[in-house]
PDB file of N, CA and C in Angstrom:
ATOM      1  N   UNK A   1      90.186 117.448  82.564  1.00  0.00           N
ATOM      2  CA  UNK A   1      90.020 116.050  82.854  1.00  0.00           C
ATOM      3  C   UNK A   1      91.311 115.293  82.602  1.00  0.00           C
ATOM      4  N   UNK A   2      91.794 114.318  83.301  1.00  0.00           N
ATOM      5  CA  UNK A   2      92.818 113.117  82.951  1.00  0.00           C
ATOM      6  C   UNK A   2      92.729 112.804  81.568  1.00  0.00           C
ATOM      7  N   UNK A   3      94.009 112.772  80.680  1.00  0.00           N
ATOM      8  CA  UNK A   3      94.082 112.459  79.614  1.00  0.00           C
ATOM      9  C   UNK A   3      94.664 111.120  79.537  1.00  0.00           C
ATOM     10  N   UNK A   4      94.265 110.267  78.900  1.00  0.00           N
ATOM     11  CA  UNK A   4      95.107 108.781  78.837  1.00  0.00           C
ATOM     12  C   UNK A   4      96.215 108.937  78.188  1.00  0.00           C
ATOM     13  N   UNK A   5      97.119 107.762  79.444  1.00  0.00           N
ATOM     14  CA  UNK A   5      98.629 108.055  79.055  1.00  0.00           C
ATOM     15  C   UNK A   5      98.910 108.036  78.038  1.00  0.00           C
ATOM     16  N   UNK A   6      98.558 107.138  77.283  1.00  0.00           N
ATOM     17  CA  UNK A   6      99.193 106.799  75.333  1.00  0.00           C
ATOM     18  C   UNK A   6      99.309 108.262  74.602  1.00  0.00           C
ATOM     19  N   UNK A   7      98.403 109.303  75.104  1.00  0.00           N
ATOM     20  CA  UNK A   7      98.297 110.619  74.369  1.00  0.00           C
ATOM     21  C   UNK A   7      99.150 111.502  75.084  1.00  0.00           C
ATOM     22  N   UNK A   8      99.844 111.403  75.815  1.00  0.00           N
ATOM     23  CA  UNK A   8     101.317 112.128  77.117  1.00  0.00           C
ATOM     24  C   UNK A   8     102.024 112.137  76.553  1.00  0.00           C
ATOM     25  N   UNK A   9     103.358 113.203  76.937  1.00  0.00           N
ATOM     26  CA  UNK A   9     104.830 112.740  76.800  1.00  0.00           C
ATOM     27  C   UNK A   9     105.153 112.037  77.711  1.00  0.00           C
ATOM     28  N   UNK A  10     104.656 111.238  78.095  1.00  0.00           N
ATOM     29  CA  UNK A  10     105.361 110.205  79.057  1.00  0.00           C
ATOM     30  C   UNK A  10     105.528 108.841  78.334  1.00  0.00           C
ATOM     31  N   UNK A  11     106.574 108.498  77.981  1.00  0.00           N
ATOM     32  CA  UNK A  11     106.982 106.881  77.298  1.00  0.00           C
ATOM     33  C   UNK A  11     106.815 105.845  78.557  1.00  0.00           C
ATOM     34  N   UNK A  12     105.613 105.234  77.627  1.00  0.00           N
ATOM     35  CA  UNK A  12     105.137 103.910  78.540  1.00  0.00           C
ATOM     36  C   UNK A  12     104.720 102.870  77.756  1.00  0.00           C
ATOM     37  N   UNK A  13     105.033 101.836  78.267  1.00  0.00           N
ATOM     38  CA  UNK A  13     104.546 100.444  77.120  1.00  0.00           C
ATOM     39  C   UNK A  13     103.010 100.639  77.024  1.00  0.00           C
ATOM     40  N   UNK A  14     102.315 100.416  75.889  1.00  0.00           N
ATOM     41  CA  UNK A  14     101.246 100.719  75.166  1.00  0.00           C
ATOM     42  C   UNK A  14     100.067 100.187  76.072  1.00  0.00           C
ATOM     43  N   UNK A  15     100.283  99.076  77.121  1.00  0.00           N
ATOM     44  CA  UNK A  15      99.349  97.896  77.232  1.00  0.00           C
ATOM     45  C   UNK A  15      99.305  98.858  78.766  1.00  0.00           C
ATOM     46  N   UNK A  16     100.145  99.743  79.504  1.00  0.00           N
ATOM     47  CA  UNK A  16     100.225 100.134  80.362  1.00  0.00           C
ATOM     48  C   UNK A  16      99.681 101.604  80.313  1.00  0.00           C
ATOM     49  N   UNK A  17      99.741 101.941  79.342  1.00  0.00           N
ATOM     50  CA  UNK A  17      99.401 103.548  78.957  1.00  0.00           C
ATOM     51  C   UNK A  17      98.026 103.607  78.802  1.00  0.00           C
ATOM     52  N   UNK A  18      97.588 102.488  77.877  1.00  0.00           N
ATOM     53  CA  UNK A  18      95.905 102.364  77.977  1.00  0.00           C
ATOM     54  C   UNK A  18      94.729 102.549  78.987  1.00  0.00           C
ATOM     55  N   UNK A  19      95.982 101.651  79.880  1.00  0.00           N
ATOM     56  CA  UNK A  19      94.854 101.439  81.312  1.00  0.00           C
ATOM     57  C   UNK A  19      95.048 102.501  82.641  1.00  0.00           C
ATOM     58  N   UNK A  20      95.549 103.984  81.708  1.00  0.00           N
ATOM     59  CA  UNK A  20      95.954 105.037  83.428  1.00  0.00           C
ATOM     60  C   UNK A  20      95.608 106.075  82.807  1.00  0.00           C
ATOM     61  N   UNK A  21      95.554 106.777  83.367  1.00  0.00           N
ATOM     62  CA  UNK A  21      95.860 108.574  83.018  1.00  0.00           C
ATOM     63  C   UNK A  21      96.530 108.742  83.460  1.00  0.00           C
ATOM     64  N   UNK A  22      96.963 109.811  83.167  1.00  0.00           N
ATOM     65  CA  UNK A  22      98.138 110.413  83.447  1.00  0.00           C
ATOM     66  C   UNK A  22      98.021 111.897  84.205  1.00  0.00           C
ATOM     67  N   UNK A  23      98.233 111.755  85.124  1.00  0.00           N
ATOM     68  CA  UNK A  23      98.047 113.203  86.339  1.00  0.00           C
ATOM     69  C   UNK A  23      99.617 113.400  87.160  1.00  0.00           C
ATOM     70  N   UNK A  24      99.262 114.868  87.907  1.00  0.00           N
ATOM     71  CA  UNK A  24     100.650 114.831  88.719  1.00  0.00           C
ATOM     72  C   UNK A  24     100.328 115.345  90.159  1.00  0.00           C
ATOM     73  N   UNK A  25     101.468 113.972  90.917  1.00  0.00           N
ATOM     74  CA  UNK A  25     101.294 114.321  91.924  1.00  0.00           C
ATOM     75  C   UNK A  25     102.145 115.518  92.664  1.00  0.00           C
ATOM     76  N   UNK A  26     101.919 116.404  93.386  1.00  0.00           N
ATOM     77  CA  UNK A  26     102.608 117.537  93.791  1.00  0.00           C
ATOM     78  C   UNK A  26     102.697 117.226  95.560  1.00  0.00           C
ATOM     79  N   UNK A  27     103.736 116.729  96.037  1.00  0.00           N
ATOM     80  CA  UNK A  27     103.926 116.769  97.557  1.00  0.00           C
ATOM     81  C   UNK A  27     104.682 117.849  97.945  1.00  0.00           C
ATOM     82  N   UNK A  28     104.111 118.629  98.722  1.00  0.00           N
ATOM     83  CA  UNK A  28     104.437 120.332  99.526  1.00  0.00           C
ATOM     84  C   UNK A  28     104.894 120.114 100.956  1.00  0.00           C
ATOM     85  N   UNK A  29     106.037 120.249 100.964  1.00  0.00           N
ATOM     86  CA  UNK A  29     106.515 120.408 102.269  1.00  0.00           C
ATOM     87  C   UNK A  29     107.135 121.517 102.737  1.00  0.00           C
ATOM     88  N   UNK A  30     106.582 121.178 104.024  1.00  0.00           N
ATOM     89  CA  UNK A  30     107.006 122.356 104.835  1.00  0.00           C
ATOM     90  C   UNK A  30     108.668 123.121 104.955  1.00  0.00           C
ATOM     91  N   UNK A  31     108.858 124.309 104.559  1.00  0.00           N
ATOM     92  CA  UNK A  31     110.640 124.861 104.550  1.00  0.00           C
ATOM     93  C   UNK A  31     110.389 125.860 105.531  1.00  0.00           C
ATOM     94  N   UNK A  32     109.647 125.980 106.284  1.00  0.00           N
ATOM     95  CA  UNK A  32     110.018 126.512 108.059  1.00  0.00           C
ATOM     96  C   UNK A  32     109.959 126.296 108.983  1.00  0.00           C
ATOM     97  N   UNK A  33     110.681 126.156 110.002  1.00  0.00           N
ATOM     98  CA  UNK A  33     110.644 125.635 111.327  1.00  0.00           C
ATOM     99  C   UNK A  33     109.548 125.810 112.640  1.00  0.00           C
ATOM    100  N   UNK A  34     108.133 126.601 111.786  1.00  0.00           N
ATOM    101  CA  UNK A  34     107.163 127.206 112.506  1.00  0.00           C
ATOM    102  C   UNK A  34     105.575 127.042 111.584  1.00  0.00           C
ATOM    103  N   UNK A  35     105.036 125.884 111.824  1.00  0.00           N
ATOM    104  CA  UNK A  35     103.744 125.982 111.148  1.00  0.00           C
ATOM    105  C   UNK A  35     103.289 127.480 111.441  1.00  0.00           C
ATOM    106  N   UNK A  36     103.183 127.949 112.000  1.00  0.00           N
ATOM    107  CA  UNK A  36     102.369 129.179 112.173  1.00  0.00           C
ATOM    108  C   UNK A  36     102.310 130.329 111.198  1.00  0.00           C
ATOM    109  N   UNK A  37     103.963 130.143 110.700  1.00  0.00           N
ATOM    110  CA  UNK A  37     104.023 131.015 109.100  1.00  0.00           C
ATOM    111  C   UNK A  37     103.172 130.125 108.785  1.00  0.00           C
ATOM    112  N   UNK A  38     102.549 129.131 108.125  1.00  0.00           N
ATOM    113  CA  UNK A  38     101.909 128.928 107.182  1.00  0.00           C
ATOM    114  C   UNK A  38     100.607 129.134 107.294  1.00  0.00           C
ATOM    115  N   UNK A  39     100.062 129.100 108.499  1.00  0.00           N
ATOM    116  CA  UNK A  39      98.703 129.616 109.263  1.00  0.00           C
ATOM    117  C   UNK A  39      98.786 131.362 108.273  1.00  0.00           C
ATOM    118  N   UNK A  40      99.833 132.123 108.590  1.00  0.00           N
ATOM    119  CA  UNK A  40      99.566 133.110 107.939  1.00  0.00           C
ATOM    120  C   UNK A  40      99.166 133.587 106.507  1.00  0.00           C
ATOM    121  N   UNK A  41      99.334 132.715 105.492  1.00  0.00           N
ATOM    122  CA  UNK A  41      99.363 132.697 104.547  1.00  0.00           C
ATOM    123  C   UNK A  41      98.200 131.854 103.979  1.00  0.00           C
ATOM    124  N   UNK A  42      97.403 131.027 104.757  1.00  0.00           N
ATOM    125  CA  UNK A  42      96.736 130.311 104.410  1.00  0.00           C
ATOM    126  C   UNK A  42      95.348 131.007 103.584  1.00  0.00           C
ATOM    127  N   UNK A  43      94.882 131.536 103.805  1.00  0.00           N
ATOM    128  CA  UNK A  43      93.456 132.583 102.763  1.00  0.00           C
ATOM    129  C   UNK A  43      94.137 132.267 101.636  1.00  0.00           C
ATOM    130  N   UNK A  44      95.279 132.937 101.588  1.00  0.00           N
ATOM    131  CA  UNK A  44      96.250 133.229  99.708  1.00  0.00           C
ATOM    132  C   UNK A  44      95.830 131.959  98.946  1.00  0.00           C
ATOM    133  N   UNK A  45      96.471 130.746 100.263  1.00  0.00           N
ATOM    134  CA  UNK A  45      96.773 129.570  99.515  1.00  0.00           C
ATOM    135  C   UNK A  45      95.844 129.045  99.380  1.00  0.00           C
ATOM    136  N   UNK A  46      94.292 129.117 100.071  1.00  0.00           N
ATOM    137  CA  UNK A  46      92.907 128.470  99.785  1.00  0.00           C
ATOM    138  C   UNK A  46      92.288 129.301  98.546  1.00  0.00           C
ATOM    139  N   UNK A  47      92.602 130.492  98.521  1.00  0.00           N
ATOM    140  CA  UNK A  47      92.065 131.203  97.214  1.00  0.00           C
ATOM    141  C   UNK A  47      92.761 130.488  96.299  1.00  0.00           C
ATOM    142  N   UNK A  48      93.877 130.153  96.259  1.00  0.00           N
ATOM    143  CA  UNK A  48      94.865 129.730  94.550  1.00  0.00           C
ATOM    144  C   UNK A  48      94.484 128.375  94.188  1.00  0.00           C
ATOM    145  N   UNK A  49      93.732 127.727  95.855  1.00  0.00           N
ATOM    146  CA  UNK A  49      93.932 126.163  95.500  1.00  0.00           C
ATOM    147  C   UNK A  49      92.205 126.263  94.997  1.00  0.00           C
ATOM    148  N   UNK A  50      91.065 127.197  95.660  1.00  0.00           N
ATOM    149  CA  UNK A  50      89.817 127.008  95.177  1.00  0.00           C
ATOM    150  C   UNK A  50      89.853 127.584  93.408  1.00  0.00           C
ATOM    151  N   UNK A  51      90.785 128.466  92.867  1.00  0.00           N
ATOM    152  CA  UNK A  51      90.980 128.515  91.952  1.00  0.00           C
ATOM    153  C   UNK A  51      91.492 127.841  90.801  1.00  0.00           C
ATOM    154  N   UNK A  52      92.065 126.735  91.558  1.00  0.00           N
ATOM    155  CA  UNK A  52      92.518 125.489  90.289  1.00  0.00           C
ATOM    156  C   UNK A  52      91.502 124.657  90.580  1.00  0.00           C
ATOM    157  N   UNK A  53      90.417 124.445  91.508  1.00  0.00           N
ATOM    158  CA  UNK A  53      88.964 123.649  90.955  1.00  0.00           C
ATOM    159  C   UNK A  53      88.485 124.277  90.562  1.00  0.00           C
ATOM    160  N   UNK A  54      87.635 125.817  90.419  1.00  0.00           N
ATOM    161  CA  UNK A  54      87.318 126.371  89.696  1.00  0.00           C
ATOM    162  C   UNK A  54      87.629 126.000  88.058  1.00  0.00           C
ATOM    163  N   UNK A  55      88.577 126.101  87.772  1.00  0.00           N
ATOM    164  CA  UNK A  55      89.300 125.561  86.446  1.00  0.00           C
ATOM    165  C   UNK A  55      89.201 124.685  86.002  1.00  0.00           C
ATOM    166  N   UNK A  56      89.355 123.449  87.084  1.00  0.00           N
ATOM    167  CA  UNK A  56      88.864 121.931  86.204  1.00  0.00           C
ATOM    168  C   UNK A  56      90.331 121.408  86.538  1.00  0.00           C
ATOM    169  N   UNK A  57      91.686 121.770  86.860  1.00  0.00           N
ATOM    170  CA  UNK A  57      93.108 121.654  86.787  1.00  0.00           C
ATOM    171  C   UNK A  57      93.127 120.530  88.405  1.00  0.00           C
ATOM    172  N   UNK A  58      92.279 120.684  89.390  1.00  0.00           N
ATOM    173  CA  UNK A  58      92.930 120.084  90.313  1.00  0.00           C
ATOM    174  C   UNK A  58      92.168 119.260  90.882  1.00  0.00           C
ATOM    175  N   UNK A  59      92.288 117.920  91.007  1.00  0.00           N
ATOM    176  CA  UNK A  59      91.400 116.805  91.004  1.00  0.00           C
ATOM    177  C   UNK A  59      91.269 116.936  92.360  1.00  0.00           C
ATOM    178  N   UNK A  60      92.439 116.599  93.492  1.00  0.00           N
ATOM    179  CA  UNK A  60      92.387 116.877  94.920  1.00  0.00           C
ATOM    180  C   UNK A  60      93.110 116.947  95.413  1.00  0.00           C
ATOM    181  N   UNK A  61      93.043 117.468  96.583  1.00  0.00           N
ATOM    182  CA  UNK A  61      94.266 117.926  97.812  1.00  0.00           C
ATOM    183  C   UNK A  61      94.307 118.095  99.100  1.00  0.00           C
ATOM    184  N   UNK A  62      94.706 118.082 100.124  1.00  0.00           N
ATOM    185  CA  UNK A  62      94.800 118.023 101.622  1.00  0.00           C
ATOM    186  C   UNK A  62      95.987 118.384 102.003  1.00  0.00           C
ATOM    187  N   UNK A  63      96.160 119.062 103.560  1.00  0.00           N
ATOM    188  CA  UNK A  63      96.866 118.591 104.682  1.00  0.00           C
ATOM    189  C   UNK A  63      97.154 117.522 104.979  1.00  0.00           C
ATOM    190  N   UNK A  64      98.362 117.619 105.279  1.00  0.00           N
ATOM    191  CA  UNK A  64      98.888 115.770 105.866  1.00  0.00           C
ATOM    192  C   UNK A  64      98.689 116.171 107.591  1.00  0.00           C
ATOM    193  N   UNK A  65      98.472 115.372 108.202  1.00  0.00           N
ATOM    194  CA  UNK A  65      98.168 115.517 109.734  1.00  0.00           C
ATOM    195  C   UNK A  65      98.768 114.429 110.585  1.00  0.00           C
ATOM    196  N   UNK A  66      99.164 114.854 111.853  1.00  0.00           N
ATOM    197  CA  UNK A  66      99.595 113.530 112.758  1.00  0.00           C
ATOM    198  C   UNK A  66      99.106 112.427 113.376  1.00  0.00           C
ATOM    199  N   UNK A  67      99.236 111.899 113.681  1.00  0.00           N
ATOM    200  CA  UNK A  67      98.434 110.502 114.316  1.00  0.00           C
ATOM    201  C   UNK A  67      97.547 111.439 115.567  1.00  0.00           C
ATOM    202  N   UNK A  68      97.879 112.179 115.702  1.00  0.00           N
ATOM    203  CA  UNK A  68      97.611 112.500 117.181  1.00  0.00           C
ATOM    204  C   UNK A  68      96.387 113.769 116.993  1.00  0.00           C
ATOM    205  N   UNK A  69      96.228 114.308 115.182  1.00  0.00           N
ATOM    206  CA  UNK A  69      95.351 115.778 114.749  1.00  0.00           C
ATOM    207  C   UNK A  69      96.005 116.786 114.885  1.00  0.00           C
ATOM    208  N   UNK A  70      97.765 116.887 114.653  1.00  0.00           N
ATOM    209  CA  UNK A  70      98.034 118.031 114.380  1.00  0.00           C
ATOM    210  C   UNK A  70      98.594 118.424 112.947  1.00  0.00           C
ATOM    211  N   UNK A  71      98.538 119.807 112.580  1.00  0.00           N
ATOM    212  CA  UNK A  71      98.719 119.658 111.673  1.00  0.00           C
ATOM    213  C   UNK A  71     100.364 119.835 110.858  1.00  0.00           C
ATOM    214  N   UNK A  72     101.047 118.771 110.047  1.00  0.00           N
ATOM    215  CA  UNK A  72     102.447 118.716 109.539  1.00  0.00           C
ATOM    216  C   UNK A  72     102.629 120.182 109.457  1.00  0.00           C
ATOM    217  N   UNK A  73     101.937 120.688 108.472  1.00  0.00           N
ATOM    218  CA  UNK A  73     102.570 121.880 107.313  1.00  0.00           C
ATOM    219  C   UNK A  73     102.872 121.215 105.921  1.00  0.00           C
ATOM    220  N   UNK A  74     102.723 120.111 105.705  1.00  0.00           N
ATOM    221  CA  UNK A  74     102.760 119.556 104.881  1.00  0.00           C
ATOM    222  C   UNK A  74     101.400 119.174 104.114  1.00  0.00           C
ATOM    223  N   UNK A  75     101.105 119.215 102.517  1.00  0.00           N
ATOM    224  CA  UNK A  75     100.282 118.367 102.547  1.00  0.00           C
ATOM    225  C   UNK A  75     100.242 117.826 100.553  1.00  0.00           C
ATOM    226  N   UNK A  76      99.299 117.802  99.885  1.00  0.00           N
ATOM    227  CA  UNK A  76      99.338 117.418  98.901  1.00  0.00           C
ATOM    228  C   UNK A  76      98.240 117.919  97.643  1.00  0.00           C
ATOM    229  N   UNK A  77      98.818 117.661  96.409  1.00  0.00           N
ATOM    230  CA  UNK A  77      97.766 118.320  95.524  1.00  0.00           C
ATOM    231  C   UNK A  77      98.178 116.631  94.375  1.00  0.00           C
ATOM    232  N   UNK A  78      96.903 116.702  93.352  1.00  0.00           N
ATOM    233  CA  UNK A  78      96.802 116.146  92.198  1.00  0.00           C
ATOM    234  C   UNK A  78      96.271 116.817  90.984  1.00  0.00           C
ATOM    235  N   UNK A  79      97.473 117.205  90.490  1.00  0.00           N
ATOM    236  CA  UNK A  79      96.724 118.367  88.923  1.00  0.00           C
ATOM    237  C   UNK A  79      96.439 117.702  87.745  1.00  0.00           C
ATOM    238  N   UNK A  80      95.326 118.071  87.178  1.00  0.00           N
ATOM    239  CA  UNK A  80      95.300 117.563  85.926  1.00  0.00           C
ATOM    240  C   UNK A  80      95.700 118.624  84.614  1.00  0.00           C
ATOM    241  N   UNK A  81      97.064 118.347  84.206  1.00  0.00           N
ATOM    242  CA  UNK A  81      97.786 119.451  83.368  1.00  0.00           C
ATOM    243  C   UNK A  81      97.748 118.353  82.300  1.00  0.00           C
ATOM    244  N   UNK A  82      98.388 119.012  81.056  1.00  0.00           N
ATOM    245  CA  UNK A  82      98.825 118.800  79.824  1.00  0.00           C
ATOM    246  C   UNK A  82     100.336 117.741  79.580  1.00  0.00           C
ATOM    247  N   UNK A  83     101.031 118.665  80.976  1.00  0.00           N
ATOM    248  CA  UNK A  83     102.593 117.899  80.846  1.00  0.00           C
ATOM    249  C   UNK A  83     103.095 118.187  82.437  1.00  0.00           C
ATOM    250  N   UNK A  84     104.428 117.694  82.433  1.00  0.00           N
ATOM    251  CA  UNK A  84     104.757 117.971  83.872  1.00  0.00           C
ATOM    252  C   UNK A  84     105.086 119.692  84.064  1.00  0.00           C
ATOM    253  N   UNK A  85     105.850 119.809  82.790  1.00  0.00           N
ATOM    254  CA  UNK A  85     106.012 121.437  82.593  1.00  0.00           C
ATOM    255  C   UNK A  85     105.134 122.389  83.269  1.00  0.00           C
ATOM    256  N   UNK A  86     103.936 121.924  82.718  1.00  0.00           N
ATOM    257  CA  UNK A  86     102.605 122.660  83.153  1.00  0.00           C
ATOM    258  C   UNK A  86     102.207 122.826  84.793  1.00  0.00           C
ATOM    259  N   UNK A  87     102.392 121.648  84.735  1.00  0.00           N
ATOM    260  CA  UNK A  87     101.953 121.020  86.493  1.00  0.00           C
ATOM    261  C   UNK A  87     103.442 122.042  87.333  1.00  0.00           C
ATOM    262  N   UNK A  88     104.440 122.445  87.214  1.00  0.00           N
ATOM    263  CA  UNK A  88     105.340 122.734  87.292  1.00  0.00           C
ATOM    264  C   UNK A  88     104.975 124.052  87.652  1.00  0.00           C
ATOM    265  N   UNK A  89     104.728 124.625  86.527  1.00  0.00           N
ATOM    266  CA  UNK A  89     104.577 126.481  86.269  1.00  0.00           C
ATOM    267  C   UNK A  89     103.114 126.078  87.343  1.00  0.00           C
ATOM    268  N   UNK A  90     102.175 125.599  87.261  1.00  0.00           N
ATOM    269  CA  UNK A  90     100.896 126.049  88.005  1.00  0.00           C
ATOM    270  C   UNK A  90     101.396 125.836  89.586  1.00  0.00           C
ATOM    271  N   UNK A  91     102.042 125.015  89.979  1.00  0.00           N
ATOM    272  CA  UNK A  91     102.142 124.966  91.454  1.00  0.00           C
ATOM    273  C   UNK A  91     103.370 125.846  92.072  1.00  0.00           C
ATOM    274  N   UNK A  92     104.457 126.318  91.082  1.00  0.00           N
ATOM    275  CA  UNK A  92     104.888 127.378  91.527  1.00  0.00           C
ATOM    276  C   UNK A  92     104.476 128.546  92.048  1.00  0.00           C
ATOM    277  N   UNK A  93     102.808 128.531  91.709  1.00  0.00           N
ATOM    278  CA  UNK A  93     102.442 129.870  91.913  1.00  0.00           C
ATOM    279  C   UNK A  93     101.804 129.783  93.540  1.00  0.00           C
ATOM    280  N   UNK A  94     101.277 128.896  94.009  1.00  0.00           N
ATOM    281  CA  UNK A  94     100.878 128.397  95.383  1.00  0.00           C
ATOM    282  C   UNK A  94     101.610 129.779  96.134  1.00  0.00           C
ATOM    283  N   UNK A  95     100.671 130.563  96.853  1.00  0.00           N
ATOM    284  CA  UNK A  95     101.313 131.677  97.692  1.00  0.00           C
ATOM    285  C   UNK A  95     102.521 131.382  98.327  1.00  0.00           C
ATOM    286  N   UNK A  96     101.793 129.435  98.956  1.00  0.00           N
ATOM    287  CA  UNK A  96     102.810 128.712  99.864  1.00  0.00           C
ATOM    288  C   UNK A  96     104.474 129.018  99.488  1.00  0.00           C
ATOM    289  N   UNK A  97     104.325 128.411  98.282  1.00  0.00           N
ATOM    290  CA  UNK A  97     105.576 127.861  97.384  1.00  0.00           C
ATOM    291  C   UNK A  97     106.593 129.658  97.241  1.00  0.00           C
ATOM    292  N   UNK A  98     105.269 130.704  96.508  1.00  0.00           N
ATOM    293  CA  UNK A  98     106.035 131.787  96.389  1.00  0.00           C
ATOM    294  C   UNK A  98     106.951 132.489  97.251  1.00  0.00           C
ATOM    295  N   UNK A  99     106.399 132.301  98.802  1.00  0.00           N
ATOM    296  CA  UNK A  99     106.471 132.812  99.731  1.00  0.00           C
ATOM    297  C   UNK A  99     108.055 132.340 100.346  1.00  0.00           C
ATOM    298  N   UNK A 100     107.698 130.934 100.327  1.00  0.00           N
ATOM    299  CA  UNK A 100     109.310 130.119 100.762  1.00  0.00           C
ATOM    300  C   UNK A 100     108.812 129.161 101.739  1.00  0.00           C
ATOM    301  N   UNK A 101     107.328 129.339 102.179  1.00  0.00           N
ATOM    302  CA  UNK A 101     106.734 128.714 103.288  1.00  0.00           C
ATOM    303  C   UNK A 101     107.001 127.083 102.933  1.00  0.00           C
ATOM    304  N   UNK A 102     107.042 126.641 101.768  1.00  0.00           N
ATOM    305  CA  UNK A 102     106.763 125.245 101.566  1.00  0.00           C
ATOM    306  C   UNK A 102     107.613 124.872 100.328  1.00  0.00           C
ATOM    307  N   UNK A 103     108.225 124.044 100.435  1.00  0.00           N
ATOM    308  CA  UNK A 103     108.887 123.199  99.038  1.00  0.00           C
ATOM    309  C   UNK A 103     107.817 122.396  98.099  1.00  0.00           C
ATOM    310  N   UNK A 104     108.215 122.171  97.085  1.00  0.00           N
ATOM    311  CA  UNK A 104     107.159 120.799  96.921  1.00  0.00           C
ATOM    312  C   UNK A 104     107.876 120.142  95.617  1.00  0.00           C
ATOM    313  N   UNK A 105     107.899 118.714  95.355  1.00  0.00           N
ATOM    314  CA  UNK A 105     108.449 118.194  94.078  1.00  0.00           C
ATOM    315  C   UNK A 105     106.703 117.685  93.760  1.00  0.00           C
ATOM    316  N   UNK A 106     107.269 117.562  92.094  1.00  0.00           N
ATOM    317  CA  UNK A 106     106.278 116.973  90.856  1.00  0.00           C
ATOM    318  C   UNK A 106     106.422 116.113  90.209  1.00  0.00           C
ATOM    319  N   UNK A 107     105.290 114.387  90.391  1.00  0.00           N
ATOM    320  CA  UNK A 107     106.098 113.678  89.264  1.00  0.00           C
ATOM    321  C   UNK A 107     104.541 113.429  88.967  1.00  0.00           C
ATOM    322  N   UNK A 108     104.934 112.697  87.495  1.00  0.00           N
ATOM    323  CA  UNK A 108     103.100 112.087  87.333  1.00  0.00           C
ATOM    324  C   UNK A 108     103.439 110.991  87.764  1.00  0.00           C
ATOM    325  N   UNK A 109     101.808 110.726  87.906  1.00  0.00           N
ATOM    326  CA  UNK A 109     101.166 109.751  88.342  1.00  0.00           C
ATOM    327  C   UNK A 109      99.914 109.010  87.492  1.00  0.00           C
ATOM    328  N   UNK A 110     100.075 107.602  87.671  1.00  0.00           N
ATOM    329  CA  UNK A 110      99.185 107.287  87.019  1.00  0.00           C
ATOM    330  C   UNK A 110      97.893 106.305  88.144  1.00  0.00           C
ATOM    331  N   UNK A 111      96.756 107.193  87.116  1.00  0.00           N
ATOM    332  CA  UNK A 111      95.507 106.894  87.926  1.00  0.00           C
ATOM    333  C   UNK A 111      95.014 105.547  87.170  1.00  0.00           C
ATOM    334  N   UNK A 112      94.843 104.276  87.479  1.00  0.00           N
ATOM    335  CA  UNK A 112      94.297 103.319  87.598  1.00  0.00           C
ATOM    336  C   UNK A 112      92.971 103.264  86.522  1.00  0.00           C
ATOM    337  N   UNK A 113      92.195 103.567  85.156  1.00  0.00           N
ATOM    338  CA  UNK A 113      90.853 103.223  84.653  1.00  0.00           C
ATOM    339  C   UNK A 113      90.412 102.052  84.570  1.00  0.00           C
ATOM    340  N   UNK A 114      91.110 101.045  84.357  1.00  0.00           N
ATOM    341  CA  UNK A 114      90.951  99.780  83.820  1.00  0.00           C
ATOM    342  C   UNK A 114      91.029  98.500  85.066  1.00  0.00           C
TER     343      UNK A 114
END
């Protein structure tokens, strides 16, 4: 579950830390010039991603898509880790990511309670 920011390593004014949790967002982008590698790989990457709900670690995630219903190769996750460290080591493991199919950066984010 989201831990409230005040209990993070994340330094935040007190009055601001109260009112969020603290989660991370993970945006995955595409590093090949051919969605279709990623079509290949996709089982791996639905097993790893049904395995961090299984866990309780991944609040939610999607494909990003075009105006038009196709699909980027791009898309997104929200983990609920301990630290960014964490969030770090768990999405490295994404078949996607292992593979080379997809980049992705990590920052937290804060979710709104109050």
């Amino acid at each position: 579950m989201p831990v409230n920011a005040a209990s993070r390593s994340i330094s935040l004014p007190e009055e601001i830390a109260k009112k969020h949790d603290v989660q991370f967002f993970v945006y995955s982008r595409l590093a090949v010039s051919d969605v279709e590698q990623l079509n290949q790989h996709l089982n791996d990457h639905l097993r790893f991603v049904h395995s961090l709900k299984d866990q309780g670690v991944l609040a939610f995630t999607g494909p990003l898509f075009t105006p038009d219903g196709k699909n980027t190769g791009n898309g997104f996750y929200v983990l609920r880790t301990d630290n960014l460290e964490e969030a770090r080591r768990i999405i490295d493991q994404d078949p996607l990511h292992k593979e080379g199919i997809r980049t992705h950066t990590v920052e937290p984010w804060l979710q709104v309670i109050d």
